[in-house]
N, C-alpha and C. Protein backbone atom coordinates (compact mmCIF):
# COMPACT_ATOMS: atom_id res chain seq x y z
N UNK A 1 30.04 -18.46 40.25
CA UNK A 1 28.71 -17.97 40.58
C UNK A 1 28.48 -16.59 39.98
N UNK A 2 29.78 -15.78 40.05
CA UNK A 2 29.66 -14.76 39.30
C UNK A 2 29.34 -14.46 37.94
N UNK A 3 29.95 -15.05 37.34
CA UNK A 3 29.77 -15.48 35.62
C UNK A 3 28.05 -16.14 35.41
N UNK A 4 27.57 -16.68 36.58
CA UNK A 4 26.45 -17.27 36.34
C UNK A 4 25.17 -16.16 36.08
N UNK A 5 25.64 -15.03 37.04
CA UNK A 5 24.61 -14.35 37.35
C UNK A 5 24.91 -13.06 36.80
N UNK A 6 26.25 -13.10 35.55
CA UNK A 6 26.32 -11.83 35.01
C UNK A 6 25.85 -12.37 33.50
N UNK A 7 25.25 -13.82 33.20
CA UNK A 7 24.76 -14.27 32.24
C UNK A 7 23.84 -14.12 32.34
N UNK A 8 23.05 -14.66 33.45
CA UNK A 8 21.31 -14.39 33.68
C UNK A 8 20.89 -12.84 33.23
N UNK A 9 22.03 -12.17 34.14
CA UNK A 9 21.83 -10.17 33.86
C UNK A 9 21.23 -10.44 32.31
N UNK A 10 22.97 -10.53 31.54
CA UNK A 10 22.85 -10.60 30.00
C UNK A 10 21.72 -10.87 29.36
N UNK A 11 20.84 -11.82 29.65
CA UNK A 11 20.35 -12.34 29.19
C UNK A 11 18.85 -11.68 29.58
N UNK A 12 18.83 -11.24 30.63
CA UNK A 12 17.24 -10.76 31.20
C UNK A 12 17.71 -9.41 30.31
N UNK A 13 18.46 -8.47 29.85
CA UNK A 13 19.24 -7.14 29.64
C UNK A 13 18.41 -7.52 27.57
N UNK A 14 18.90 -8.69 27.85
CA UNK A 14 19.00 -8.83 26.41
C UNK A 14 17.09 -9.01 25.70
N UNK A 15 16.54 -9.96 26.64
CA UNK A 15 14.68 -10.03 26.52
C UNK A 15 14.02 -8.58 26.65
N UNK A 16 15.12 -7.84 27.40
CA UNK A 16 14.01 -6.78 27.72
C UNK A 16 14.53 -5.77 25.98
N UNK A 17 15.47 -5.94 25.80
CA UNK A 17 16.23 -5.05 24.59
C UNK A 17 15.83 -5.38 23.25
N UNK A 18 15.43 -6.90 23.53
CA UNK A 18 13.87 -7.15 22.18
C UNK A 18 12.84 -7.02 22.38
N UNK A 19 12.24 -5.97 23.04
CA UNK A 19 11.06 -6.06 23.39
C UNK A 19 11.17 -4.37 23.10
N UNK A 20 12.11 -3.40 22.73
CA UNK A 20 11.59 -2.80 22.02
C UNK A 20 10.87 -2.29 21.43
N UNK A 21 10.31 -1.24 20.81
CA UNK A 21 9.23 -1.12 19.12
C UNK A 21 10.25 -1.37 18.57
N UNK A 22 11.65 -0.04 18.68
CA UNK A 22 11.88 0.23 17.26
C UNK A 22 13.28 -1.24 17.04
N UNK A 23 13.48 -1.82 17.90
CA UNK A 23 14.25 -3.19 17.56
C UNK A 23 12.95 -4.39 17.14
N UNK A 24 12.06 -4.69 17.45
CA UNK A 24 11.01 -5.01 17.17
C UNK A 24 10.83 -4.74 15.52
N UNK A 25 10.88 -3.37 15.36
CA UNK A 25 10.47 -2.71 13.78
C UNK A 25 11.54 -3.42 13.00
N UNK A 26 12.87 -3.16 13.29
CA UNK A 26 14.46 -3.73 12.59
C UNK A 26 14.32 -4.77 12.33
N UNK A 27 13.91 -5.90 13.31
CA UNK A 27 13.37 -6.93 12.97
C UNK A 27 12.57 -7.58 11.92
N UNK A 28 11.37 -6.90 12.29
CA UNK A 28 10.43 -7.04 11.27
C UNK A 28 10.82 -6.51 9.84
N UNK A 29 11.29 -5.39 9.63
CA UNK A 29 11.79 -4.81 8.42
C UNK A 29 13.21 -6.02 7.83
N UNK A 30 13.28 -6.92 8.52
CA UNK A 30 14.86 -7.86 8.40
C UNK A 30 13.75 -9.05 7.50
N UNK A 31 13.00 -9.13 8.68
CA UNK A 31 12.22 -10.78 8.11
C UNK A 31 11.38 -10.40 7.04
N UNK A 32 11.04 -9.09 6.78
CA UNK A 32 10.46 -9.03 5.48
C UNK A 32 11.41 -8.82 3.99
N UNK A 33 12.68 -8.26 4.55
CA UNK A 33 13.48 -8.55 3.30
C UNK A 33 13.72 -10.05 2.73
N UNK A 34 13.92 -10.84 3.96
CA UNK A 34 14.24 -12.14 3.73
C UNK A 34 13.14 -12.92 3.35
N UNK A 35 11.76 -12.22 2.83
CA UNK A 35 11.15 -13.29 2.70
C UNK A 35 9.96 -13.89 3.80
N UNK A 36 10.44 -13.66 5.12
CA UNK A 36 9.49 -14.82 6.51
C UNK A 36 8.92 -13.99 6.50
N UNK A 37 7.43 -13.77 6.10
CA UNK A 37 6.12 -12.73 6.87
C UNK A 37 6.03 -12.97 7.48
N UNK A 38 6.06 -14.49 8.22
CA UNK A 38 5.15 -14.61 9.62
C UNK A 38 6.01 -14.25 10.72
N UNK A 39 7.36 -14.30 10.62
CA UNK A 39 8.13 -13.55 11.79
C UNK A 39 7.86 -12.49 11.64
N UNK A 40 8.06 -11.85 10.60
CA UNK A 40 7.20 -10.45 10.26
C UNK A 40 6.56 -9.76 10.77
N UNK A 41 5.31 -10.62 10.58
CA UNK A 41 3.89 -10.03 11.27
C UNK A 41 3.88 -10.46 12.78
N UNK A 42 4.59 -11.33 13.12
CA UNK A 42 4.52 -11.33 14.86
C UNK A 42 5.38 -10.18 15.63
N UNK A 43 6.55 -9.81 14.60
CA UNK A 43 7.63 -8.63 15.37
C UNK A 43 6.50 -7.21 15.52
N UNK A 44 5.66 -7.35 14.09
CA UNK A 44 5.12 -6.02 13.99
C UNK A 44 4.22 -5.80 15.10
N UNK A 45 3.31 -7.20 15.02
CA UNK A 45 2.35 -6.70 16.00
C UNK A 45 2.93 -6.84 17.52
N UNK A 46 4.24 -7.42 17.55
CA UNK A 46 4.44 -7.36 19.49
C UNK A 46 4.88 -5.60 19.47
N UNK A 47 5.27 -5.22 18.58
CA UNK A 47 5.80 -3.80 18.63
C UNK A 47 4.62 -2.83 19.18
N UNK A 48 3.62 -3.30 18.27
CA UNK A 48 2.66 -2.25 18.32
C UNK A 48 1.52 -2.37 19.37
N UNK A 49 1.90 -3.63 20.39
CA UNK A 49 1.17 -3.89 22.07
C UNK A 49 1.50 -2.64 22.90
N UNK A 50 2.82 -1.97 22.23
CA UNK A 50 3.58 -1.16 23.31
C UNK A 50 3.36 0.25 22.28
N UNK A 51 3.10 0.16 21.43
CA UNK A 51 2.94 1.72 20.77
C UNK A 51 1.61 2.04 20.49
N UNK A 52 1.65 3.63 20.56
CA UNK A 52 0.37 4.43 20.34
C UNK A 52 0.24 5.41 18.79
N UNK A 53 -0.65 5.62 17.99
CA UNK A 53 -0.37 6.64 17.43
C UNK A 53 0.47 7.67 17.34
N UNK A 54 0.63 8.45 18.25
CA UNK A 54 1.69 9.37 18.47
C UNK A 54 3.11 9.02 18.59
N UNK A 55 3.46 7.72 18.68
CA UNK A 55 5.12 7.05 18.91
C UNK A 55 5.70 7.39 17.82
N UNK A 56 6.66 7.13 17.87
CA UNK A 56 7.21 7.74 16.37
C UNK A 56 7.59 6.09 15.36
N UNK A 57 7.24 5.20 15.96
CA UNK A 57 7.36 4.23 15.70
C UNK A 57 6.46 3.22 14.63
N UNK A 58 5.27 4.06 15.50
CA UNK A 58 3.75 3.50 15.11
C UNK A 58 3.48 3.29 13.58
N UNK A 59 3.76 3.98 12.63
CA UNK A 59 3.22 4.03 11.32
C UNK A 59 4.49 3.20 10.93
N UNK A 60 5.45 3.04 11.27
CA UNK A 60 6.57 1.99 10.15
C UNK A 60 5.98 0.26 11.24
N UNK A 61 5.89 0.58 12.18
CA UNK A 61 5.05 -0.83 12.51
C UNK A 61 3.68 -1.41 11.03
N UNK A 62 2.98 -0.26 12.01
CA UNK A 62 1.37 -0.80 10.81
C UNK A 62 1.74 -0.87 9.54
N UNK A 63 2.11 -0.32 9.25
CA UNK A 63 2.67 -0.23 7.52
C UNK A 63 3.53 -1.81 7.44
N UNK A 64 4.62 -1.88 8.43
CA UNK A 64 5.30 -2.84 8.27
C UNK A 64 4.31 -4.52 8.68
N UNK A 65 3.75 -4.20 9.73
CA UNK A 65 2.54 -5.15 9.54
C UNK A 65 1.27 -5.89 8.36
N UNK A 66 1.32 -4.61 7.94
CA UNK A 66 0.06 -4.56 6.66
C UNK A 66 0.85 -5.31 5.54
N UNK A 67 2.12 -5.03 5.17
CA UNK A 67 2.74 -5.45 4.56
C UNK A 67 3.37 -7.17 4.42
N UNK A 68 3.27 -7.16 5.53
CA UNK A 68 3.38 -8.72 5.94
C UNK A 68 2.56 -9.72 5.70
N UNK A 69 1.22 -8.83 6.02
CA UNK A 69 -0.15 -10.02 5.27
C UNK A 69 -0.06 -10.07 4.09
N UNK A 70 0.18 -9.08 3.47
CA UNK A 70 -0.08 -8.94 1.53
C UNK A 70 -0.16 -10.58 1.31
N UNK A 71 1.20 -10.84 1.36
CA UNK A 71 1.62 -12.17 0.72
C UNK A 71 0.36 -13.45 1.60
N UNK A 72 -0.16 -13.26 2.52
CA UNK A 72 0.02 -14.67 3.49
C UNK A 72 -2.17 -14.20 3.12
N UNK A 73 -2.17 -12.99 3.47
CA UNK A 73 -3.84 -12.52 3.94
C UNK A 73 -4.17 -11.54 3.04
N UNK A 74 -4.10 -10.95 1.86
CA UNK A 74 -4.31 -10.05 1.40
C UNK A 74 -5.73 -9.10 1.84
N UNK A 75 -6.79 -9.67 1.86
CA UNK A 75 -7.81 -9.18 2.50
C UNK A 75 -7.57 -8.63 3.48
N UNK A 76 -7.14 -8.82 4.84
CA UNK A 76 -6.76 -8.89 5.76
C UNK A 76 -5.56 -7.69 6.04
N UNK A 77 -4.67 -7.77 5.20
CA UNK A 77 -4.03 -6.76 4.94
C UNK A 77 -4.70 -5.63 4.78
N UNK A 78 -5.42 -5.62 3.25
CA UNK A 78 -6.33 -4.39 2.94
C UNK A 78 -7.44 -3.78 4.21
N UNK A 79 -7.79 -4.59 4.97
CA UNK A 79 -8.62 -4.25 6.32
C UNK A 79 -7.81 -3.46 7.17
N UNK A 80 -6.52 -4.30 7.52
CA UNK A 80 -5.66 -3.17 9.05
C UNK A 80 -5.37 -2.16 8.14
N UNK A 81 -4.65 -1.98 6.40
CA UNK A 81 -4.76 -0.51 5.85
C UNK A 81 -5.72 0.39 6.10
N UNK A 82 -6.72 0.01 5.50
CA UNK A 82 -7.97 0.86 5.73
C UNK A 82 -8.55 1.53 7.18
N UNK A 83 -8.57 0.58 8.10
CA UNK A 83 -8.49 1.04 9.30
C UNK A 83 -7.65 1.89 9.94
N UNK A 84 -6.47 1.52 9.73
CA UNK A 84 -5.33 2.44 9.99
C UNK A 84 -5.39 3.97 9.52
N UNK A 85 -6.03 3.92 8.27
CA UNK A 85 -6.20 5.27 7.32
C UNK A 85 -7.29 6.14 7.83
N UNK A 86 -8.24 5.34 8.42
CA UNK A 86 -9.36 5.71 8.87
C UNK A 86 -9.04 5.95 10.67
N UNK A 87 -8.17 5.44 11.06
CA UNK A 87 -8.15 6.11 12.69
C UNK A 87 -7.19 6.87 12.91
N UNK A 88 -6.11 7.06 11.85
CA UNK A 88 -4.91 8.07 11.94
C UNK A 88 -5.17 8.78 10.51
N UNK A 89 -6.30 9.59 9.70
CA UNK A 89 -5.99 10.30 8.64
C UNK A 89 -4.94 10.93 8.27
N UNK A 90 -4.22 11.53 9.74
CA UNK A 90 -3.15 12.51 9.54
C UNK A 90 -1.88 11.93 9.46
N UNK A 91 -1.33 10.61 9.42
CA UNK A 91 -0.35 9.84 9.07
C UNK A 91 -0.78 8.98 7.62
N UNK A 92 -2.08 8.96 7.35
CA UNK A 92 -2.12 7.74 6.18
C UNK A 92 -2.54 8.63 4.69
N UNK A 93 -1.95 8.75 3.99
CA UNK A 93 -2.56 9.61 3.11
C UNK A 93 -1.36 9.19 1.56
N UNK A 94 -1.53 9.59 0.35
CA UNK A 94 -1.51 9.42 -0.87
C UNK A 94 0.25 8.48 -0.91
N UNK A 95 0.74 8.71 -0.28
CA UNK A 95 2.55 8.25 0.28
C UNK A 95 2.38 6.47 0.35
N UNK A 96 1.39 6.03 1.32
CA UNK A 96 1.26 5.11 1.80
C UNK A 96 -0.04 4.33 0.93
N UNK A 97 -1.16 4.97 0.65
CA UNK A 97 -1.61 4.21 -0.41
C UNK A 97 -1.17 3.52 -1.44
N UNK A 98 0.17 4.76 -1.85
CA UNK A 98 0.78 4.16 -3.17
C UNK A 98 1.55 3.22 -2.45
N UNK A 99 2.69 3.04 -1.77
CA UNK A 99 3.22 2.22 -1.25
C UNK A 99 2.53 0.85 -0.72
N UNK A 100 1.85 0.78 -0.15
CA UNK A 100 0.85 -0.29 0.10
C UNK A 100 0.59 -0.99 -1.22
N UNK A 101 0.18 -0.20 -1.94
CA UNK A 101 -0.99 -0.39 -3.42
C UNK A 101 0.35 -1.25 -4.38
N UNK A 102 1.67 -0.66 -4.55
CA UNK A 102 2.28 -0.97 -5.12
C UNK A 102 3.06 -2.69 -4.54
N UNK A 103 3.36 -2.32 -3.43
CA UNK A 103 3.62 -3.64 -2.51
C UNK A 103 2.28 -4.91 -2.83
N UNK A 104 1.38 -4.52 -3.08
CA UNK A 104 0.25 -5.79 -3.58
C UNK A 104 0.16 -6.01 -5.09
N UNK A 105 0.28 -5.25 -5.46
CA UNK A 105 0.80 -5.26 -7.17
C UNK A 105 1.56 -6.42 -7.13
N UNK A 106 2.92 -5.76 -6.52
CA UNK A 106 4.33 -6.74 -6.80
C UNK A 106 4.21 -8.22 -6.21
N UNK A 107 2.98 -8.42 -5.61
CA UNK A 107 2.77 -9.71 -4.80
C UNK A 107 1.74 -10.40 -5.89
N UNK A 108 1.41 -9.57 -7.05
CA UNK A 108 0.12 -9.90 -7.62
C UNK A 108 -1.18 -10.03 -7.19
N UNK A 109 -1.14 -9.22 -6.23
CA UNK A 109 -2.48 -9.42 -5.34
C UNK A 109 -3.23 -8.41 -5.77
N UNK A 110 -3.67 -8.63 -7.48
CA UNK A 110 -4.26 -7.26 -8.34
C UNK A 110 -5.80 -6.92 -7.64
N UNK A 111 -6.55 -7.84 -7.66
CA UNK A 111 -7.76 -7.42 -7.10
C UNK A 111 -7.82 -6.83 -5.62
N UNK A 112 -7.22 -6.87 -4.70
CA UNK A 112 -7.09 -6.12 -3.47
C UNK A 112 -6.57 -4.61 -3.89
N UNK A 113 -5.49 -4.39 -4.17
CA UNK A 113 -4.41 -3.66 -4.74
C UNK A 113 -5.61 -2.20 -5.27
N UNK A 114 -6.36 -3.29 -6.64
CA UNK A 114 -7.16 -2.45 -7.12
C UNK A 114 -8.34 -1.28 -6.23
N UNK A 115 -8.82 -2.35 -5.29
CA UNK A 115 -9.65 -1.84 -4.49
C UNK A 115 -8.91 -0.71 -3.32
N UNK A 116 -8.07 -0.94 -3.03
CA UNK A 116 -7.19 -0.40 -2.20
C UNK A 116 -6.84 1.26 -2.86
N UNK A 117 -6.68 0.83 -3.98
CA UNK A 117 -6.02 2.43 -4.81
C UNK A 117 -7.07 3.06 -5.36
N UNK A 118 -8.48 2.38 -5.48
CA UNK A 118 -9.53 3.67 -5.39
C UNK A 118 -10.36 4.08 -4.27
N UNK A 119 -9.68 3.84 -3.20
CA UNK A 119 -10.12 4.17 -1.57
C UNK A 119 -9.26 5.31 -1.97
N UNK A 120 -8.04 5.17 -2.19
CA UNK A 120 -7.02 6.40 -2.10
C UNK A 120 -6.88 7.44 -3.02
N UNK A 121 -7.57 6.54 -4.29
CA UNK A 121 -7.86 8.03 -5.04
C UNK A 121 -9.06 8.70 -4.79
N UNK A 122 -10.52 8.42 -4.35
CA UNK A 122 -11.29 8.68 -3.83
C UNK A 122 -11.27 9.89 -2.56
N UNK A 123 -10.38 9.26 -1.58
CA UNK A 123 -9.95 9.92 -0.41
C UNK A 123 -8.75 10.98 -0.75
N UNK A 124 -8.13 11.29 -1.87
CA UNK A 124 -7.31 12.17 -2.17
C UNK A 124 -8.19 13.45 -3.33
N UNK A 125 -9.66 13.30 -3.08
CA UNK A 125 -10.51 14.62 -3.57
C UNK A 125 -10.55 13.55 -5.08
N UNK A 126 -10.29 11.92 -5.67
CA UNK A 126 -10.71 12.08 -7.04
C UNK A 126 -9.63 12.07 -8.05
N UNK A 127 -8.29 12.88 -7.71
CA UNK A 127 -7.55 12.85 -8.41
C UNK A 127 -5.96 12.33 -7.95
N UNK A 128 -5.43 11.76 -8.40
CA UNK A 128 -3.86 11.19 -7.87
C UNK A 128 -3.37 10.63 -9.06
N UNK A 129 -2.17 11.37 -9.66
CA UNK A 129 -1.41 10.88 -10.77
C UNK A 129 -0.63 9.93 -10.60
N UNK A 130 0.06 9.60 -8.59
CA UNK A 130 0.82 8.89 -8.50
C UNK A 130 -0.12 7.53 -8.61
N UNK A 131 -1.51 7.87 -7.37
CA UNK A 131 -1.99 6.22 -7.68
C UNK A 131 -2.61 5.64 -8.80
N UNK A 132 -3.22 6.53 -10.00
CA UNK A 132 -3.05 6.21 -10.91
C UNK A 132 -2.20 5.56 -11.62
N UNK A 133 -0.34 5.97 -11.70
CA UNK A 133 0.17 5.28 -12.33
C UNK A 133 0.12 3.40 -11.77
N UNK A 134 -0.01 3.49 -10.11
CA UNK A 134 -0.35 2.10 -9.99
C UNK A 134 -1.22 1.34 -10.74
N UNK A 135 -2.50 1.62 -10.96
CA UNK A 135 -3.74 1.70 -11.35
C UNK A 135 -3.36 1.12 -13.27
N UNK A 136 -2.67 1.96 -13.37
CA UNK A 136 -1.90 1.80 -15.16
C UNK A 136 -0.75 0.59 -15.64
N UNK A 137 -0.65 0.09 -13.76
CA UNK A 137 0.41 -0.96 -14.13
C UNK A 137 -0.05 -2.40 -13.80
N UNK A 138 -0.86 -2.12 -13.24
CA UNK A 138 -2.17 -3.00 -13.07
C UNK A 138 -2.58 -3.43 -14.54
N UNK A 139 -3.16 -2.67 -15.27
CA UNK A 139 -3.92 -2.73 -16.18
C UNK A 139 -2.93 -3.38 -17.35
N UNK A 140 -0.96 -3.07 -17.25
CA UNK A 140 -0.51 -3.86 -18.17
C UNK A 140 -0.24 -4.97 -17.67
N UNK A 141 -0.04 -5.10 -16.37
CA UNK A 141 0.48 -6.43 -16.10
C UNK A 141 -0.28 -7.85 -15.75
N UNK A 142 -1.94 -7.03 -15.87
CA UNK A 142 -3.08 -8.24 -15.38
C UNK A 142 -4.06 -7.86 -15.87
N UNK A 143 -4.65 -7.18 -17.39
CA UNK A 143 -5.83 -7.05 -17.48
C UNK A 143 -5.90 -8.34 -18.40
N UNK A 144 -5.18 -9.15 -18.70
CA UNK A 144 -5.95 -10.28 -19.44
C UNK A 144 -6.43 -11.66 -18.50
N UNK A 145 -6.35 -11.00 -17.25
CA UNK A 145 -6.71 -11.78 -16.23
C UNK A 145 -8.32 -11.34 -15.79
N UNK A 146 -9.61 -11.85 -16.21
CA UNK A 146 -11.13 -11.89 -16.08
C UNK A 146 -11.12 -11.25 -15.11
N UNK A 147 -10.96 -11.87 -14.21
CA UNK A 147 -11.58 -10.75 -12.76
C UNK A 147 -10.98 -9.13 -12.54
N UNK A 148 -9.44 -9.18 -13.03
CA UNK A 148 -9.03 -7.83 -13.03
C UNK A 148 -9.55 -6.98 -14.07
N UNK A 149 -9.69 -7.62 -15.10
CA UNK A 149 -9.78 -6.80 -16.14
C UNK A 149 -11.90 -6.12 -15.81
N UNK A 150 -12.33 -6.55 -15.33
CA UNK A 150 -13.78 -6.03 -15.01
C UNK A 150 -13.95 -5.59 -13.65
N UNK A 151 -13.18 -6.16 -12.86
CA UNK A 151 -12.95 -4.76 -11.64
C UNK A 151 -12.79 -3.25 -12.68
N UNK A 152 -11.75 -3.43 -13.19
CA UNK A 152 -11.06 -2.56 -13.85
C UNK A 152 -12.36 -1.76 -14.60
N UNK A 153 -12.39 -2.50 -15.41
CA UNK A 153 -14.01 -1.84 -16.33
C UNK A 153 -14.64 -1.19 -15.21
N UNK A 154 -15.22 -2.26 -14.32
CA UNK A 154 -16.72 -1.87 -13.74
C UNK A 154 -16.37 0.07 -12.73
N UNK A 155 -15.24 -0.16 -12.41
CA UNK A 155 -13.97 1.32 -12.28
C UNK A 155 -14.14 2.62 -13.22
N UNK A 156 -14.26 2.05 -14.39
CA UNK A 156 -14.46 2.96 -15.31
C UNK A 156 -12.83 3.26 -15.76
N UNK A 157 -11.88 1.87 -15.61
CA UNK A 157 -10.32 2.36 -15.84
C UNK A 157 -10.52 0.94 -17.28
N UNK A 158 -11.84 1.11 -18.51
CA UNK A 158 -11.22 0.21 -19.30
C UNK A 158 -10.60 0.53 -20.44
N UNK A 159 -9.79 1.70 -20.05
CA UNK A 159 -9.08 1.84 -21.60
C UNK A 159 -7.84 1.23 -21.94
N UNK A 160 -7.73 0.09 -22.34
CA UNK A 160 -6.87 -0.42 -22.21
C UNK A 160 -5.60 -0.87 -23.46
C-alpha cells in the first residue's frame, strides 16, 4: 500500500513538475530541435497560460512559440510576432526580428520573412545592417521566385 501511494505522490510530484514554464520551455526548445512543431507549439503555449511579461521566461516562450508556426502557419506566426513586438517593445527589438526573420528564411517562408524584416527595419528608425543582411539573402536565395522577387521590387530592395 505503501509503494502504491509513494507512486501516486511520484507521479502527482511529477504532473505538477511539467507544468512548469521553464520545463515547459526545455520542452518545447527539445520538440523544435527534433523537428515536432506541434508538440512545440502546445508546450509553448501551456507555458505561457502561467507567464506574464515580466517572467523571465516569457520572451523564450513567445519567441519559442512564434517559431513553431513558421513551418505549420507562417501568417500566423508573423501575427503573434508582431503583436508580441507591439505589447512588449522593450523585449522585442532588432535581436529578435533578425532571429525570427532568419528562422522563416530557413523555412523558405520568403514572403512572410520579407514582410516581417521591413516592420523591423522600419521600427529600428529605417536603418539595420543586420536585417538587411536577411533581406540580401532573401534576394539570393529566392528572387527568381515571381512573388518574391516583386515584393522585393515593390520594397524598393530590386537591385539584384
Amino acid at each position: 500500500m505503501k509503494a502504491i501511494a509513494l507512486l501516486l505522490v511520484c507521479t502527482l510530484l511529477g504532473a505538477c513538475d511539467s507544468a512548469e514554464p521553464s520545463k515547459l520551455v526545455s520542452e518545447g526548445n527539445r520538440a523544435i530541435g527534433s523537428g515536432d512543431f506541434e508538440v512545440a507549439r502546445s508546450k509553448f503555449s501551456a507555458a505561457l497560460e502561467s507567464l506574464k511579461a515580466g517572467d523571465s521566461e516569457f520572451l523564450d516562450a513567445s519567441l519559442g512559440l512564434v517559431e513553431a508556426l513558421i513551418t505549420t502557419d507562417p501568417a500566423m506566426a508573423s501575427q503573434q510576432f508582431l503583436a508580441l513586438a507591439d505589447a512588449c517593445p522593450n523585449l522585442v527589438g532588432e535581436k529578435q526580428y533578425n532571429y525570427i526573420g532568419g528562422q522563416m528564411v530557413s523555412a523558405r517562408k520568403y514572403l512572410e520573412a520579407i514582410s516581417l524584416l521591413e516592420v523591423g527595419i522600419v521600427r529600428s528608425g529605417g536603418e539595420s545592417p543586420v536585417l538587411m543582411m536577411q533581406v540580401g539573402r532573401i534576394q539570393k536565395e529566392a528572387a527568381h521566385i515571381p512573388a518574391v522577387r516583386s515584393k522585393l521590387e515593390g520594397l524598393g530592395y530590386g537591385n539584384f
